[in-house]
Protein backbone atom coordinates (compact mmCIF):
# COMPACT_ATOMS: atom_id res chain seq x y z
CA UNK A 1 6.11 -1.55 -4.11
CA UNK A 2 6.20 -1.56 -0.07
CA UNK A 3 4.04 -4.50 1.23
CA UNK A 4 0.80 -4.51 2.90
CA UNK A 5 2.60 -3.96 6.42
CA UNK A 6 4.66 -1.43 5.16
CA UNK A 7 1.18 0.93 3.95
CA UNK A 8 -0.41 0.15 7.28
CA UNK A 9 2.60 1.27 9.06
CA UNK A 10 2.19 4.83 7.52
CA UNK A 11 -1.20 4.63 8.38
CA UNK A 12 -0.73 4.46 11.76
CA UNK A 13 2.05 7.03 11.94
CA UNK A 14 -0.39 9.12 9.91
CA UNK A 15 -3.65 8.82 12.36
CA UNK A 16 -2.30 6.91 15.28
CA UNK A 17 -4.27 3.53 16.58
CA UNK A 18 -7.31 4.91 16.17
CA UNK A 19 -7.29 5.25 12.44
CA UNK A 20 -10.61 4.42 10.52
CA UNK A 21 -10.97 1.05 8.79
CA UNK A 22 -12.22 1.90 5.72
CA UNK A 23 -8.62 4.14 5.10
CA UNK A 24 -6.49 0.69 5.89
CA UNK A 25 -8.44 -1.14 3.25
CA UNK A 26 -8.27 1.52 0.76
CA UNK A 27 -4.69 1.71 1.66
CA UNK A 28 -4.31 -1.75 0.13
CA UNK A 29 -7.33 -1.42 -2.58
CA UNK A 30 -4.90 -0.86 -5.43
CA UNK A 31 -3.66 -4.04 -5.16
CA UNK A 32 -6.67 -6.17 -5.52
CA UNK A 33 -5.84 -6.79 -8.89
CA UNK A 34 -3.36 -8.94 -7.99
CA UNK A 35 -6.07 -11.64 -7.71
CA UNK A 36 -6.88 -11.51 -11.56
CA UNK A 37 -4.28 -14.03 -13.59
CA UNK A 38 -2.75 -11.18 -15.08
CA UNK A 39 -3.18 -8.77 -12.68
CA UNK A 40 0.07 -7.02 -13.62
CA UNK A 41 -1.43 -6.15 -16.63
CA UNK A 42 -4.21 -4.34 -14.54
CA UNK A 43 -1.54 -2.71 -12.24
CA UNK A 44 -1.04 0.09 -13.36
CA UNK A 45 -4.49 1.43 -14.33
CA UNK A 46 -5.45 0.83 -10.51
CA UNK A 47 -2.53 2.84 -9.22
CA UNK A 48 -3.66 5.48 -11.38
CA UNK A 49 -1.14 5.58 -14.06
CA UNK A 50 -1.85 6.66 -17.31
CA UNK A 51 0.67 4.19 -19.59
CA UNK A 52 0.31 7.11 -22.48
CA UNK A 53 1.59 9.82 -21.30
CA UNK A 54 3.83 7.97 -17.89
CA UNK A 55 2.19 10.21 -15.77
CA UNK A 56 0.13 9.40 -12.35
CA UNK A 57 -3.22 10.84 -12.03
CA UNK A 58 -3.94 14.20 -10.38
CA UNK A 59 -4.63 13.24 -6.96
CA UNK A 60 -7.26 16.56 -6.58
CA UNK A 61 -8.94 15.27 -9.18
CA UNK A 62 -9.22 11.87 -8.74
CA UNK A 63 -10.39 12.47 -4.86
CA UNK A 64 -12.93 15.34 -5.83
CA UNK A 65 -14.37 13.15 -8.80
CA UNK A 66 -14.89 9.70 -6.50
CA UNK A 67 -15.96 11.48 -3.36
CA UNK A 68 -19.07 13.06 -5.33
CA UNK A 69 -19.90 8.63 -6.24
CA UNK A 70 -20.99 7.64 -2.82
CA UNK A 71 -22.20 9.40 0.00
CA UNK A 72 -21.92 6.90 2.95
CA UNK A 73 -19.36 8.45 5.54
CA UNK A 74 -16.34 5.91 5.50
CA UNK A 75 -16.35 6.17 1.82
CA UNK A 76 -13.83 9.27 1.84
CA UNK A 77 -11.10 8.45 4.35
CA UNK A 78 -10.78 5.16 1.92
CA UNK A 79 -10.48 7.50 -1.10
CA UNK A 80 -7.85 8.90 1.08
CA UNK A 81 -6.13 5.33 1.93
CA UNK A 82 -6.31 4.67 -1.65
CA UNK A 83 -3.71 7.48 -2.50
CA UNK A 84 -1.83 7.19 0.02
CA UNK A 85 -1.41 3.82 -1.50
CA UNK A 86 -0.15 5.18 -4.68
CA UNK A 87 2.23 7.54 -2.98
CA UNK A 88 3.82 5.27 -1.03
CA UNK A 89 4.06 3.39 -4.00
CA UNK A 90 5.86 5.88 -6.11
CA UNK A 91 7.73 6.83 -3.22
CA UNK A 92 9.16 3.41 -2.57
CA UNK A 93 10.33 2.86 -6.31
CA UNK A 94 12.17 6.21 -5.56
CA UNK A 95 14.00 4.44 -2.72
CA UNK A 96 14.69 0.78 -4.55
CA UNK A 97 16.05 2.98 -7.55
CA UNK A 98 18.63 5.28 -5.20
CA UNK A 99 19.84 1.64 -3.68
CA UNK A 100 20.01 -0.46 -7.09
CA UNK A 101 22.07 2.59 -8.86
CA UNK A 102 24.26 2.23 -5.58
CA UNK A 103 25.02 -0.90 -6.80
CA UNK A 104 24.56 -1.09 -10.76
CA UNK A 105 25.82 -3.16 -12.94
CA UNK A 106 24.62 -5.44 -10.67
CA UNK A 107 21.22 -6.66 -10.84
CA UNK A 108 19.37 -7.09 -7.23
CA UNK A 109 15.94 -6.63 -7.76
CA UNK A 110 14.98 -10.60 -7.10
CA UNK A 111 16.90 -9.95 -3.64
CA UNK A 112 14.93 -6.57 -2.81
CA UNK A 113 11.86 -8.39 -3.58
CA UNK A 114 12.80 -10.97 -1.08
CA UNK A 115 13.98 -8.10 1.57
CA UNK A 116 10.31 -6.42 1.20
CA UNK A 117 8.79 -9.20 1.76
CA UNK A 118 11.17 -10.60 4.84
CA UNK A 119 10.33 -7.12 6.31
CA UNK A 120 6.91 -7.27 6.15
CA UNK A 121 6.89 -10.90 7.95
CA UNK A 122 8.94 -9.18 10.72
CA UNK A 123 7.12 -5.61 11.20
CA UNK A 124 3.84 -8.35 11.16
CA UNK A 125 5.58 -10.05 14.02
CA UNK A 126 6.56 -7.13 15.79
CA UNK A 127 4.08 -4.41 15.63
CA UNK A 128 1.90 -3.86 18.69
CA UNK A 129 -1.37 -2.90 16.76
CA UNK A 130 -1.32 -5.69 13.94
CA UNK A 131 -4.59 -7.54 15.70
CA UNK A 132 -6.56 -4.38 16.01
CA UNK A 133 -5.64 -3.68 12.56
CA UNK A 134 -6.22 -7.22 11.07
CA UNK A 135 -10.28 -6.96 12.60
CA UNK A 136 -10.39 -3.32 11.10
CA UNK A 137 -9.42 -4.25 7.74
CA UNK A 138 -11.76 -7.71 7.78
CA UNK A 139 -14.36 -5.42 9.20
CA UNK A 140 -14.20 -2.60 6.44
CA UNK A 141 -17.57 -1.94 4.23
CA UNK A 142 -16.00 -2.99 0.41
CA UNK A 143 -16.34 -0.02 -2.18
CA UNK A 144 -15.81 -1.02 -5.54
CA UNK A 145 -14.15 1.82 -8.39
CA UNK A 146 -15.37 0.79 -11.35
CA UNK A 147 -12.58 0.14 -13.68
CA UNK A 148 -10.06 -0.35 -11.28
CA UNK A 149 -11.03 -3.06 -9.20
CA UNK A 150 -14.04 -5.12 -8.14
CA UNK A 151 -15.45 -5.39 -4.84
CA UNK A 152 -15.08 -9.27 -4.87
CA UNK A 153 -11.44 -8.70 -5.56
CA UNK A 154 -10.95 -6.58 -2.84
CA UNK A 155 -12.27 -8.93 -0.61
CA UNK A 156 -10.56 -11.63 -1.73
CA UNK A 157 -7.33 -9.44 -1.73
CA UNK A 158 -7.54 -8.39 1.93
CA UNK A 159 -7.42 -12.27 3.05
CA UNK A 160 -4.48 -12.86 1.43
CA UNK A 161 -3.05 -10.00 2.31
CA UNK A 162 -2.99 -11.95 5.67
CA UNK A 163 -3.19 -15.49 5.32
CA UNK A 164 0.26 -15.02 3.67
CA UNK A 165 1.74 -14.63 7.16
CA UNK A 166 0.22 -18.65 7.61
CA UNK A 167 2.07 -20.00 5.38
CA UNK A 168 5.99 -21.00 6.71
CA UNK A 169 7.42 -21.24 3.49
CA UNK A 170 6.44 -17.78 1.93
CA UNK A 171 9.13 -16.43 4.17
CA UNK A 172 12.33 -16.08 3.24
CA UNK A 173 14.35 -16.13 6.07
CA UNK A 174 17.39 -13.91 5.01
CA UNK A 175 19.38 -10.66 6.42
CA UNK A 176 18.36 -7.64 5.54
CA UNK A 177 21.41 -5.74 3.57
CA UNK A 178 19.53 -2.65 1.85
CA UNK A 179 15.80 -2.35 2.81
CA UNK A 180 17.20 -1.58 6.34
CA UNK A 181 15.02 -0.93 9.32
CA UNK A 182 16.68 2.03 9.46
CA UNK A 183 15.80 2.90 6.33
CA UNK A 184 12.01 1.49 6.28
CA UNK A 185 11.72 3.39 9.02
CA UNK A 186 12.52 6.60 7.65
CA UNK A 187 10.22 6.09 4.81
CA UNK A 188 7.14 5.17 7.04
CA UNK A 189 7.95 8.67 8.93
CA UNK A 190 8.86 10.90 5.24
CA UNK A 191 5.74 9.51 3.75
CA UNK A 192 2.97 10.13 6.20
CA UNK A 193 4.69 13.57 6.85
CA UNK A 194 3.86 14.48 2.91
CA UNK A 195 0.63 12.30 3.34
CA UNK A 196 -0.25 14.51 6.63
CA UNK A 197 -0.16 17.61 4.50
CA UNK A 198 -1.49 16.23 1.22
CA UNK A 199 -5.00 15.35 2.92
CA UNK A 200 -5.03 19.05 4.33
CA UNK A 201 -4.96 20.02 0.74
CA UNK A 202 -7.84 17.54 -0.15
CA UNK A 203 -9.98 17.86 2.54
């Protein structure tokens, strides 16, 4: 999965600077469960995959069903960062799978783990708007989905998404071989494209 820098990244290049708070704390919601013990186990249910039948949730539906729960005006644009969670998601283990076939038999998933998570330390050094976005996301209203997270997850989740940058050693200072900026880059821009036209479908 792309890192938390990675999905605010598309939001940005999806609704500029002045993008709503509630849609950069959806865009991270999924991942909430990350705070349980076995939040793995959790995973998938909260990115919308049904583990029967392998197949993600229809987006229309899940958006039309959730919007219809709450009626307070942030509440859809973080339906809306929610999915683009998901896609992103999906989208990303398209990208990891191209680079690891590149280089099968070997086994590098340990080192693109360490490659997402080195670029997210230097997009969250580099990026002009993280501040503005760090006060949006703290500042967000929390809406809980039942069954897929809870709201004292989520706020747990978004300060760690942060206070990881604080900590020296969670960094793991090495070169970047595949996840290139070259080719986060073109993600971020191929993923809020589809995003861009998705949400005119939704909306």
């Amino acid at each position: 999965m792309p890192w938390s820098m990675i999905h605010f990244s598309i939001a940005i290049r999806v609704f500029g600077t002045q993008v709503n708070p509630s849609f950069l704390l959806g865009s991270i919601a999924p991942d909430a469960v990350m705070i349980r013990e076995r939040g793995k186990v959790s995973k998938s249910k909260s990115h919308l995959l049904n583990k029967t039948t392998g197949q993600t949730e229809d987006f229309f539906t899940f958006y039309e069903s959730h919007s219809k729960l709450c009626t307070d005006q942030n509440f859809k644009p973080f339906l809306l960062g929610y999915i683009s969670h998901v896609v992103a998601d999906i989208n990303w283990g398209n990208t990891k799978k191209a680079i690891s076939e590149e280089v099968y038999p070997e086994s590098i998933n340990k080192l693109l783990w360490d490659e997402e998570n080195q670029n997210d330390f230097n997009i969250f050094r580099t990026v002009p708007w993280r501040d503005s976005v760090i006060e949006k996301v703290v500042r967000a209203p929390l809406y809980e989905l039942t069954n897929l997270y809870t709201t004292n997850e989520l706020q747990k989740w978004r300060r760690q998404v942060f206070d990881w940058f604080d900590e020296p050693s969670n960094e793991p200072h090495i070169p970047i071989n595949y996840l290139t900026e070259n080719v986060v880059e073109n993600f971020i821009a191929n993923t809020a494209d589809e995003l861009k036209e998705l949400f005119k479908k939704l909306q």
